[in-house]
PDB file of N, CA and C in Angstrom:
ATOM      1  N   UNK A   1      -4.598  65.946 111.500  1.00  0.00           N
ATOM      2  CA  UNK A   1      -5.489  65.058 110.776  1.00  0.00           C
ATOM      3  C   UNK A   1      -5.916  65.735 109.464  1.00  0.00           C
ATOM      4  N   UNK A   2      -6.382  64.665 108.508  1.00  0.00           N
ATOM      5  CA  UNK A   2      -6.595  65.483 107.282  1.00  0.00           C
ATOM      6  C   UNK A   2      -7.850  66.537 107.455  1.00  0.00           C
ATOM      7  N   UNK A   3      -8.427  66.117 108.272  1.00  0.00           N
ATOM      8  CA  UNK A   3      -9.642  66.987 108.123  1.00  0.00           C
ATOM      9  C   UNK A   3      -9.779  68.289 108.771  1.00  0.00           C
ATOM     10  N   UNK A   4      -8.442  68.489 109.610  1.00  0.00           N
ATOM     11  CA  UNK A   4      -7.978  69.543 109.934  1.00  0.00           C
ATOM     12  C   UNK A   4      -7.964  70.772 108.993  1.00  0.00           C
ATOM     13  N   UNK A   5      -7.116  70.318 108.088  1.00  0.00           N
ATOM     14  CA  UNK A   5      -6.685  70.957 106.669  1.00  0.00           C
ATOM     15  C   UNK A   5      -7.700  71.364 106.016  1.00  0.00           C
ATOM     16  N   UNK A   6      -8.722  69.995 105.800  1.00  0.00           N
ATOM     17  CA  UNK A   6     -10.067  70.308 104.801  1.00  0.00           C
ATOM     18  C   UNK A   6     -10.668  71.795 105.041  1.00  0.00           C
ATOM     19  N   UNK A   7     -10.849  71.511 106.796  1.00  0.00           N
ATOM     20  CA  UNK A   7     -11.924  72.496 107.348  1.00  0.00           C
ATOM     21  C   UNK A   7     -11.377  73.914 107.287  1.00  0.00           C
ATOM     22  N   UNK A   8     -10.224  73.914 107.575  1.00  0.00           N
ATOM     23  CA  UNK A   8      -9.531  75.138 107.681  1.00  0.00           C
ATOM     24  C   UNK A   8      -9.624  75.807 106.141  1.00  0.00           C
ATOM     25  N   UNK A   9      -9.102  75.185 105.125  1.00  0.00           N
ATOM     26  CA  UNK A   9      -9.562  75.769 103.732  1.00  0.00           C
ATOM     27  C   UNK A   9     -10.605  75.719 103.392  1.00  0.00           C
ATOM     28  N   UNK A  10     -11.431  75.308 103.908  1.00  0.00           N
ATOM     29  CA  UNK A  10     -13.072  75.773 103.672  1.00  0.00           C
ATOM     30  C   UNK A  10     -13.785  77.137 104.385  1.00  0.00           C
ATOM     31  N   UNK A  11     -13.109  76.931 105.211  1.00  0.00           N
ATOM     32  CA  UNK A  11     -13.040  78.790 106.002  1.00  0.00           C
ATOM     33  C   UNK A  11     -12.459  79.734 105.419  1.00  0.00           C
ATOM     34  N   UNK A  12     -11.025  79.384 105.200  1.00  0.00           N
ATOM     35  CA  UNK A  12     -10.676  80.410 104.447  1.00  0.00           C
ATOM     36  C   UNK A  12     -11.053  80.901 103.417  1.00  0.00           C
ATOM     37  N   UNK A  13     -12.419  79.992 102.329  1.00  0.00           N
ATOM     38  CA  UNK A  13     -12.914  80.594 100.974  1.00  0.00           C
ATOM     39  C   UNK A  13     -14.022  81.739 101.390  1.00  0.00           C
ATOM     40  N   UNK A  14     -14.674  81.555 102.600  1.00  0.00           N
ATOM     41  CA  UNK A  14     -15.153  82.548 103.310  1.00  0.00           C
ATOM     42  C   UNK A  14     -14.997  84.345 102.983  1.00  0.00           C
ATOM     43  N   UNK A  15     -15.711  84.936 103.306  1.00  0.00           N
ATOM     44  CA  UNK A  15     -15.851  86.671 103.505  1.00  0.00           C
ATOM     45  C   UNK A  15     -14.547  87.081 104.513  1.00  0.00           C
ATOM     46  N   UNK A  16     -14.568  86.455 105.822  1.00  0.00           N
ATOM     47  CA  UNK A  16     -13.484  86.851 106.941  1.00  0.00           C
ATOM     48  C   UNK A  16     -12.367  85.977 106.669  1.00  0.00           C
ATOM     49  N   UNK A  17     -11.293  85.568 105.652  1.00  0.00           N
ATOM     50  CA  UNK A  17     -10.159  85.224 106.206  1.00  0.00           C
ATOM     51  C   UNK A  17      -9.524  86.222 106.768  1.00  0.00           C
ATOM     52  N   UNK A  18      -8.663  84.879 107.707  1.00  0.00           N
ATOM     53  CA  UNK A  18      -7.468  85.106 108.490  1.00  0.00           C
ATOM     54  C   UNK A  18      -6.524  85.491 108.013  1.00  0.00           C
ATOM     55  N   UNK A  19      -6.059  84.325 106.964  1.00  0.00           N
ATOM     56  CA  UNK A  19      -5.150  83.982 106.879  1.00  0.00           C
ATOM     57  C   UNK A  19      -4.896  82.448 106.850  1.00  0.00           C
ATOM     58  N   UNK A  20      -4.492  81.891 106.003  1.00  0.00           N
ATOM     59  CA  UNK A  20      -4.794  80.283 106.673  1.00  0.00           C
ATOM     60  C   UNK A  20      -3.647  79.058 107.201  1.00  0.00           C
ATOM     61  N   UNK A  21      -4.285  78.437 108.097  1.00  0.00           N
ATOM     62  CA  UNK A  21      -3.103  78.452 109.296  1.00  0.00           C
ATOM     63  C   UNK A  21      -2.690  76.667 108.748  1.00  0.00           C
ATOM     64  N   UNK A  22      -3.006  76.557 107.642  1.00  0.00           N
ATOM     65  CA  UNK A  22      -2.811  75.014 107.399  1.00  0.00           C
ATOM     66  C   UNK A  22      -3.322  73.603 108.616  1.00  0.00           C
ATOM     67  N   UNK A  23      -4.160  74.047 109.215  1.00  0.00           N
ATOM     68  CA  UNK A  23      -5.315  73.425 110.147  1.00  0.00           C
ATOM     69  C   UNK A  23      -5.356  73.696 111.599  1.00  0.00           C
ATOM     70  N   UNK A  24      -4.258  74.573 111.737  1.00  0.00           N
ATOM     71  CA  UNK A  24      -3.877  75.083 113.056  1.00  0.00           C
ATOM     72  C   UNK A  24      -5.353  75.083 114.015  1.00  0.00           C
ATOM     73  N   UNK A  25      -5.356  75.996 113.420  1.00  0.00           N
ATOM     74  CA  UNK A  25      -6.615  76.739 114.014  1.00  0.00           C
ATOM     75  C   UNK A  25      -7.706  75.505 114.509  1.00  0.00           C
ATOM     76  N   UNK A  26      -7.987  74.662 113.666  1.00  0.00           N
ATOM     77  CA  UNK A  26      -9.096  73.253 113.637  1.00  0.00           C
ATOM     78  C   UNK A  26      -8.485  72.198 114.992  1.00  0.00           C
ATOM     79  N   UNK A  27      -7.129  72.331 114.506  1.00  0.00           N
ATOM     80  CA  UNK A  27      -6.617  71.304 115.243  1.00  0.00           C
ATOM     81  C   UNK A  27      -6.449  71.792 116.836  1.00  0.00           C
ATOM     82  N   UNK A  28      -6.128  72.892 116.828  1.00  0.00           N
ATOM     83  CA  UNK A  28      -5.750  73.269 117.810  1.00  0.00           C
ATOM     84  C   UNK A  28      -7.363  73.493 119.326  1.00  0.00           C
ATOM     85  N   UNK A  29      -8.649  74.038 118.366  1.00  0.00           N
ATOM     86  CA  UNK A  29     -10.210  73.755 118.696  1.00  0.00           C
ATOM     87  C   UNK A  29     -10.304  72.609 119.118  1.00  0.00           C
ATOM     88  N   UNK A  30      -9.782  71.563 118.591  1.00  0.00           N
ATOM     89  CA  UNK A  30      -9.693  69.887 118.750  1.00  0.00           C
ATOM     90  C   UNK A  30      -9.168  69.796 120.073  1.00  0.00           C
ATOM     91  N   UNK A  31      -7.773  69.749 119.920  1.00  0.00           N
ATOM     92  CA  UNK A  31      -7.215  69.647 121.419  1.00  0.00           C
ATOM     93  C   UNK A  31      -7.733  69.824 122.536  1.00  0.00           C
ATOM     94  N   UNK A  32      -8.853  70.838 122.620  1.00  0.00           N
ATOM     95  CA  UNK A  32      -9.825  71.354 123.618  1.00  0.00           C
ATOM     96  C   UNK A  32     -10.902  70.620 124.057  1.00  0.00           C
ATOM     97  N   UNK A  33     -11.521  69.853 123.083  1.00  0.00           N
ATOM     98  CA  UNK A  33     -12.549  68.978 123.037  1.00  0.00           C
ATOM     99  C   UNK A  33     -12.412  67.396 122.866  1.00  0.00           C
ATOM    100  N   UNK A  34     -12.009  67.111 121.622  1.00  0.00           N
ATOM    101  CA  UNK A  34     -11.849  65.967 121.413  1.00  0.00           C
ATOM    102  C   UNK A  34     -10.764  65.438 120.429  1.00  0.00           C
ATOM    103  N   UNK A  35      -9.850  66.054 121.142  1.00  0.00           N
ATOM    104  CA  UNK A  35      -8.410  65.531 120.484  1.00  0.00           C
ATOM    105  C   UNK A  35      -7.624  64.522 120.493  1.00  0.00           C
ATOM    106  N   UNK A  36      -6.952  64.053 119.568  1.00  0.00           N
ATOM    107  CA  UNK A  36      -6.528  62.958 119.544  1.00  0.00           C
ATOM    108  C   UNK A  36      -4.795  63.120 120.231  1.00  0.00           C
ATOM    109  N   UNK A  37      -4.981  63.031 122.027  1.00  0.00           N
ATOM    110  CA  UNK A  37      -3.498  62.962 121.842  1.00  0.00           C
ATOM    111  C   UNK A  37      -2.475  61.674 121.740  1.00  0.00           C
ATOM    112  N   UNK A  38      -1.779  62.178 121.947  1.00  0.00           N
ATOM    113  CA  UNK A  38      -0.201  61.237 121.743  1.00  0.00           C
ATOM    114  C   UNK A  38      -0.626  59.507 122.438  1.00  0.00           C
ATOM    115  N   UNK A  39      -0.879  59.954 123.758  1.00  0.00           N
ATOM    116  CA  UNK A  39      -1.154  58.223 123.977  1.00  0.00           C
ATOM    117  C   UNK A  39      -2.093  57.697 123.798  1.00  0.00           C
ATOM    118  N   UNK A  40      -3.041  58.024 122.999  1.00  0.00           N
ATOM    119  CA  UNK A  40      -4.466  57.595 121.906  1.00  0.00           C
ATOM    120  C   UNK A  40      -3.700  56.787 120.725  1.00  0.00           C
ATOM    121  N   UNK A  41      -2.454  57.167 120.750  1.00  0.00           N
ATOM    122  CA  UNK A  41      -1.927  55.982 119.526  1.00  0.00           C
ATOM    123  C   UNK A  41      -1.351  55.331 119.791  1.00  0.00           C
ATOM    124  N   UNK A  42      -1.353  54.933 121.353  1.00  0.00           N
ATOM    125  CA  UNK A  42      -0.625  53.839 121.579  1.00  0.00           C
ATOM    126  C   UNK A  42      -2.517  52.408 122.074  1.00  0.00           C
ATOM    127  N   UNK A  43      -3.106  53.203 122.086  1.00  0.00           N
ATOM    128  CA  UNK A  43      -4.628  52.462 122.689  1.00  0.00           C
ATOM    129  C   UNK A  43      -5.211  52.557 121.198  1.00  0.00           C
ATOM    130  N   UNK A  44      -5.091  51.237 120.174  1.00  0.00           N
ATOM    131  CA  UNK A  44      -5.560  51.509 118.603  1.00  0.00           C
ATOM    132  C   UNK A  44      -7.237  51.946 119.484  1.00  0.00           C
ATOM    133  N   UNK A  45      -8.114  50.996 120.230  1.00  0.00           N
ATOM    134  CA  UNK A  45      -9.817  50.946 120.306  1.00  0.00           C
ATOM    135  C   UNK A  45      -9.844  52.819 120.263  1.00  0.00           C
ATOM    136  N   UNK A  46      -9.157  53.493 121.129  1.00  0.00           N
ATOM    137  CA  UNK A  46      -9.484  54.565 121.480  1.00  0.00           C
ATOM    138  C   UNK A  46      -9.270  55.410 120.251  1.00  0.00           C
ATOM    139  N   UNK A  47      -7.931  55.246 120.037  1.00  0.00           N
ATOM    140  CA  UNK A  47      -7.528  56.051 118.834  1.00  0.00           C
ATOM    141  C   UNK A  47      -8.739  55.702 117.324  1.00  0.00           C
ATOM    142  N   UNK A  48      -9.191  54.923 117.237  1.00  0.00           N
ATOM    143  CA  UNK A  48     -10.446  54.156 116.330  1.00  0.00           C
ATOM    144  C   UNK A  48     -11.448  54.670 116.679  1.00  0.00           C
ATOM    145  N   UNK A  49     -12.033  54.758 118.059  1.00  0.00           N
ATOM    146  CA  UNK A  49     -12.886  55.372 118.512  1.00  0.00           C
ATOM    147  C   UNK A  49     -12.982  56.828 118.138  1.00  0.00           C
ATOM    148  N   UNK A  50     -11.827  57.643 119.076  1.00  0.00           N
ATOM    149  CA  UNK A  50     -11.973  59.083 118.792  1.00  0.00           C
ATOM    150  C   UNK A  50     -12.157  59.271 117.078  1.00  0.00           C
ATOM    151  N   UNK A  51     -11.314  58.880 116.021  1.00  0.00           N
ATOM    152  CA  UNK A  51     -11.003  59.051 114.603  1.00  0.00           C
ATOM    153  C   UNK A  51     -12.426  59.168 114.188  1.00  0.00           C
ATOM    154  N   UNK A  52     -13.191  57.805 114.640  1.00  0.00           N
ATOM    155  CA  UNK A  52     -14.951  58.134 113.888  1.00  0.00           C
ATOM    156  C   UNK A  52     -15.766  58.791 114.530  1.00  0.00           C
ATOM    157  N   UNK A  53     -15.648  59.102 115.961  1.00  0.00           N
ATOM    158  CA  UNK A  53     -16.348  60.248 116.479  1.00  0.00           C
ATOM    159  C   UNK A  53     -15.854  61.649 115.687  1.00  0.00           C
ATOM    160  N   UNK A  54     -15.136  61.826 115.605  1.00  0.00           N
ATOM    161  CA  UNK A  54     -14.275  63.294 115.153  1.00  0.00           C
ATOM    162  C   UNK A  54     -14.711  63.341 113.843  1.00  0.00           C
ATOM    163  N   UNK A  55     -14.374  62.130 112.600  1.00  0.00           N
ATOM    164  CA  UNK A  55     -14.485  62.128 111.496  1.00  0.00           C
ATOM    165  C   UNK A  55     -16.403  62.551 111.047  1.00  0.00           C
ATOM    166  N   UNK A  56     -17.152  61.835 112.066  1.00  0.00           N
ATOM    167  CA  UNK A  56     -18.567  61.717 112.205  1.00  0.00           C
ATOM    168  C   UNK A  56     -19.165  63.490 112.800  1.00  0.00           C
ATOM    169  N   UNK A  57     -18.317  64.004 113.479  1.00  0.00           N
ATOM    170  CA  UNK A  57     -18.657  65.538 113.410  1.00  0.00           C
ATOM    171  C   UNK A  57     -18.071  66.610 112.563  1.00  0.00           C
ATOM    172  N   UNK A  58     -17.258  66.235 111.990  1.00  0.00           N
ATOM    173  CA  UNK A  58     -16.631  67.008 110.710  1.00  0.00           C
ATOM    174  C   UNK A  58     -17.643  67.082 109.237  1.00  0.00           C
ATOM    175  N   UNK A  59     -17.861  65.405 109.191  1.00  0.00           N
ATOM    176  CA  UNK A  59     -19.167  64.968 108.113  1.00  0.00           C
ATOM    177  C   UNK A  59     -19.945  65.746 108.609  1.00  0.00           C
ATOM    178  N   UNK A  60     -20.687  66.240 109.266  1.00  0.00           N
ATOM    179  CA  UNK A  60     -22.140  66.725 109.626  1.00  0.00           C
ATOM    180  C   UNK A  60     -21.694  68.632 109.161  1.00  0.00           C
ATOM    181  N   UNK A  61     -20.371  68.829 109.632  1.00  0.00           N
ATOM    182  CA  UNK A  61     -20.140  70.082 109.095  1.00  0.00           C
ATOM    183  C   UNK A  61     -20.418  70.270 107.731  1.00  0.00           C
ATOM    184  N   UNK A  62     -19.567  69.268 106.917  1.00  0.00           N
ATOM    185  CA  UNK A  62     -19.582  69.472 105.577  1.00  0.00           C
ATOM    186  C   UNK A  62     -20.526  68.930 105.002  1.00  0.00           C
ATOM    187  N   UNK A  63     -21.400  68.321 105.305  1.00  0.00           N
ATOM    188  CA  UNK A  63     -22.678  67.884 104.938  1.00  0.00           C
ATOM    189  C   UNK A  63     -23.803  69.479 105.281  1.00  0.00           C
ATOM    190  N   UNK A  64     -23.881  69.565 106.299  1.00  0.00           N
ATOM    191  CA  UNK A  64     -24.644  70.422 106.773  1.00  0.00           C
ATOM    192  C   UNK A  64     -24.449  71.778 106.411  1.00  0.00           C
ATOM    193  N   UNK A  65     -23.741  72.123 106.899  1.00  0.00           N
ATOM    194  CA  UNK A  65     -22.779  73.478 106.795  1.00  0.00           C
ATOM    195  C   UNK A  65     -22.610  74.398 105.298  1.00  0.00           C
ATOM    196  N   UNK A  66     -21.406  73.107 104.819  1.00  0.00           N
ATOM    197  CA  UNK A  66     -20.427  73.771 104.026  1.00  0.00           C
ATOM    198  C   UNK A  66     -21.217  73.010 102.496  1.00  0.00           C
ATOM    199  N   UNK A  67     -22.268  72.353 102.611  1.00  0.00           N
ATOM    200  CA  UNK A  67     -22.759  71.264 101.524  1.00  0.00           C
ATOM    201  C   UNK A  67     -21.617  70.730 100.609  1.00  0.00           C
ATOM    202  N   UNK A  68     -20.366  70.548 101.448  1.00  0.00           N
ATOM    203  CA  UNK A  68     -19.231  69.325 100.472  1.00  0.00           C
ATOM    204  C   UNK A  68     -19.791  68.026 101.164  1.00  0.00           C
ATOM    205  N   UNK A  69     -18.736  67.274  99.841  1.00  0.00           N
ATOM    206  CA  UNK A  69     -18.522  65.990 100.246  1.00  0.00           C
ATOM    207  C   UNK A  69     -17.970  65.534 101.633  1.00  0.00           C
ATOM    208  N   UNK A  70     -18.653  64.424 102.103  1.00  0.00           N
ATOM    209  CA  UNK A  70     -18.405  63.903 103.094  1.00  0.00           C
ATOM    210  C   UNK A  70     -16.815  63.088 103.195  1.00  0.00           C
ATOM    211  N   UNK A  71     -16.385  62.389 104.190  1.00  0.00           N
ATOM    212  CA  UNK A  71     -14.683  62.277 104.725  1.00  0.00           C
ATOM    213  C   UNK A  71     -15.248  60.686 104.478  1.00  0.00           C
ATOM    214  N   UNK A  72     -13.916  59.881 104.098  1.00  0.00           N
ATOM    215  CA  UNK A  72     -14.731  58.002 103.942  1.00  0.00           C
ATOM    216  C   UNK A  72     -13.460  58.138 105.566  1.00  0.00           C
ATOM    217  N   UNK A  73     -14.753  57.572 106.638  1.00  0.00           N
ATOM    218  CA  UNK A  73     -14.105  57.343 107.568  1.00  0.00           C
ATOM    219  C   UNK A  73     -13.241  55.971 107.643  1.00  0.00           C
ATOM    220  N   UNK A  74     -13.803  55.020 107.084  1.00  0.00           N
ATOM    221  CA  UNK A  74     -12.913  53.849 106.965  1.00  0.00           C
ATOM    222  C   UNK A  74     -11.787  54.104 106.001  1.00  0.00           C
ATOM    223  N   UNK A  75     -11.621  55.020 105.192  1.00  0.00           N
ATOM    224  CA  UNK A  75     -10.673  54.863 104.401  1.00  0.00           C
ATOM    225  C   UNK A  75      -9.115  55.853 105.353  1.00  0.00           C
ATOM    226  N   UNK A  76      -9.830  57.131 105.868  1.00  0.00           N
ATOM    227  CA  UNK A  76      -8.821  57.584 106.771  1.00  0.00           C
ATOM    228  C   UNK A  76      -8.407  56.326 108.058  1.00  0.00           C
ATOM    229  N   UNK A  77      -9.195  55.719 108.856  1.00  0.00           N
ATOM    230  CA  UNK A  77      -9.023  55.136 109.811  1.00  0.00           C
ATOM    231  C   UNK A  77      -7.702  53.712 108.714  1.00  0.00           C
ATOM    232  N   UNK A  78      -7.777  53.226 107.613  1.00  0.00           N
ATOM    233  CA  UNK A  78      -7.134  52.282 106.884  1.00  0.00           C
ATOM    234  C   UNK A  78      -5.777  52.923 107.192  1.00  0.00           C
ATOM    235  N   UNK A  79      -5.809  54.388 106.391  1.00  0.00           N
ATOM    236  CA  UNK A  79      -4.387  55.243 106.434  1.00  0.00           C
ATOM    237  C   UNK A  79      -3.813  55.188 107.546  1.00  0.00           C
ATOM    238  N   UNK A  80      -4.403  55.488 108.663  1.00  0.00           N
ATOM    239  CA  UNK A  80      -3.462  55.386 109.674  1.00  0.00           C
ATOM    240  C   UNK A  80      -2.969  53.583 110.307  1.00  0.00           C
ATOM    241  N   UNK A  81      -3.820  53.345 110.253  1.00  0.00           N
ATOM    242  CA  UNK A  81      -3.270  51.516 110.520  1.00  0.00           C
ATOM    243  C   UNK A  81      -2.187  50.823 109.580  1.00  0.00           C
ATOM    244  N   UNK A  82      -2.510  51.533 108.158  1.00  0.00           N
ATOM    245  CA  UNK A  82      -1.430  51.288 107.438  1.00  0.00           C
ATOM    246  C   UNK A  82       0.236  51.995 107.658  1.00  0.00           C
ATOM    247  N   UNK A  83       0.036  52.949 108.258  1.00  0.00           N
ATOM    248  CA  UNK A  83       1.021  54.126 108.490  1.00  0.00           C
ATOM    249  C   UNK A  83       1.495  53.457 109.441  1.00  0.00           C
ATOM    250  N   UNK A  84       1.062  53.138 110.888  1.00  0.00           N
ATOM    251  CA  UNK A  84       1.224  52.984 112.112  1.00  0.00           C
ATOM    252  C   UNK A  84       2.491  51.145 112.356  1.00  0.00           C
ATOM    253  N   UNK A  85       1.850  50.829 111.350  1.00  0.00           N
ATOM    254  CA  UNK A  85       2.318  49.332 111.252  1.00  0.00           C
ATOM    255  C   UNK A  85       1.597  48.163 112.044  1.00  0.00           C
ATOM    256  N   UNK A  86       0.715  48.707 113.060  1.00  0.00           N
ATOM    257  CA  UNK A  86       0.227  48.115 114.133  1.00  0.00           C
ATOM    258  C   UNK A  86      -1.405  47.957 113.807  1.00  0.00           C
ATOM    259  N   UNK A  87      -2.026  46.999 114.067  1.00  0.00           N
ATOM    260  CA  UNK A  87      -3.344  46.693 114.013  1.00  0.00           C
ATOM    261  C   UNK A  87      -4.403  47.780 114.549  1.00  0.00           C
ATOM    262  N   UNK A  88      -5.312  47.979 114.109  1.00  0.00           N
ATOM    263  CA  UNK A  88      -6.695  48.565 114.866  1.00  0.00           C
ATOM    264  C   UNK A  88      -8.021  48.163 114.345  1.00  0.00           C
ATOM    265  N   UNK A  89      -8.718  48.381 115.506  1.00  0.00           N
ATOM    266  CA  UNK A  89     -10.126  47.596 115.199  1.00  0.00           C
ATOM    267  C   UNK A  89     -10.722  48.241 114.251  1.00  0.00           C
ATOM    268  N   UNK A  90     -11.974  47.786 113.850  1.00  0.00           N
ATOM    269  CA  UNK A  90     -12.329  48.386 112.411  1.00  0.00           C
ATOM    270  C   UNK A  90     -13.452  48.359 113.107  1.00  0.00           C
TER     271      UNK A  90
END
């Protein structure tokens, strides 16, 4: 997800880089908690669901946290419905 990426290069401008894993690292934290897997894109409600829960705790990072700009969750949730070919709830 894009915000994989975001977060991960926002760490890396940090004192401790790694190294940066091109969202590995984010995504992979995800998987653990609240990841979006494979048959989440076949269920659009869920896959819609998880996207603004996820997108809605990333915002609070970069709001809170990192004081960037916030993620337009409707505009990522558009990208993928547009990508997908298939409908999802809004």
């Amino acid at each position: 997800m894009p915000y994989h990426k975001m977060l991960d290069a926002i760490r890396e401008e940090g004192v401790q880089k790694i190294g940066t894993t091109g969202g590995h690292r984010t995504s992979y934290i995800d998987s653990i908690r609240t990841g979006i897997r494979v048959v989440d894109l076949l269920d659009r409600e869920v896959l819609c669901r998880k996207l603004k829960e996820n997108i809605g705790q990333t915002n609070e990072l970069l709001k809170k946290v990192y004081d960037r700009q916030e993620l337009d969750v409707d505009k990522i949730i558009a990208e993928y419905r547009n990508s997908t070919g298939r409908s999802m709830p809004t």
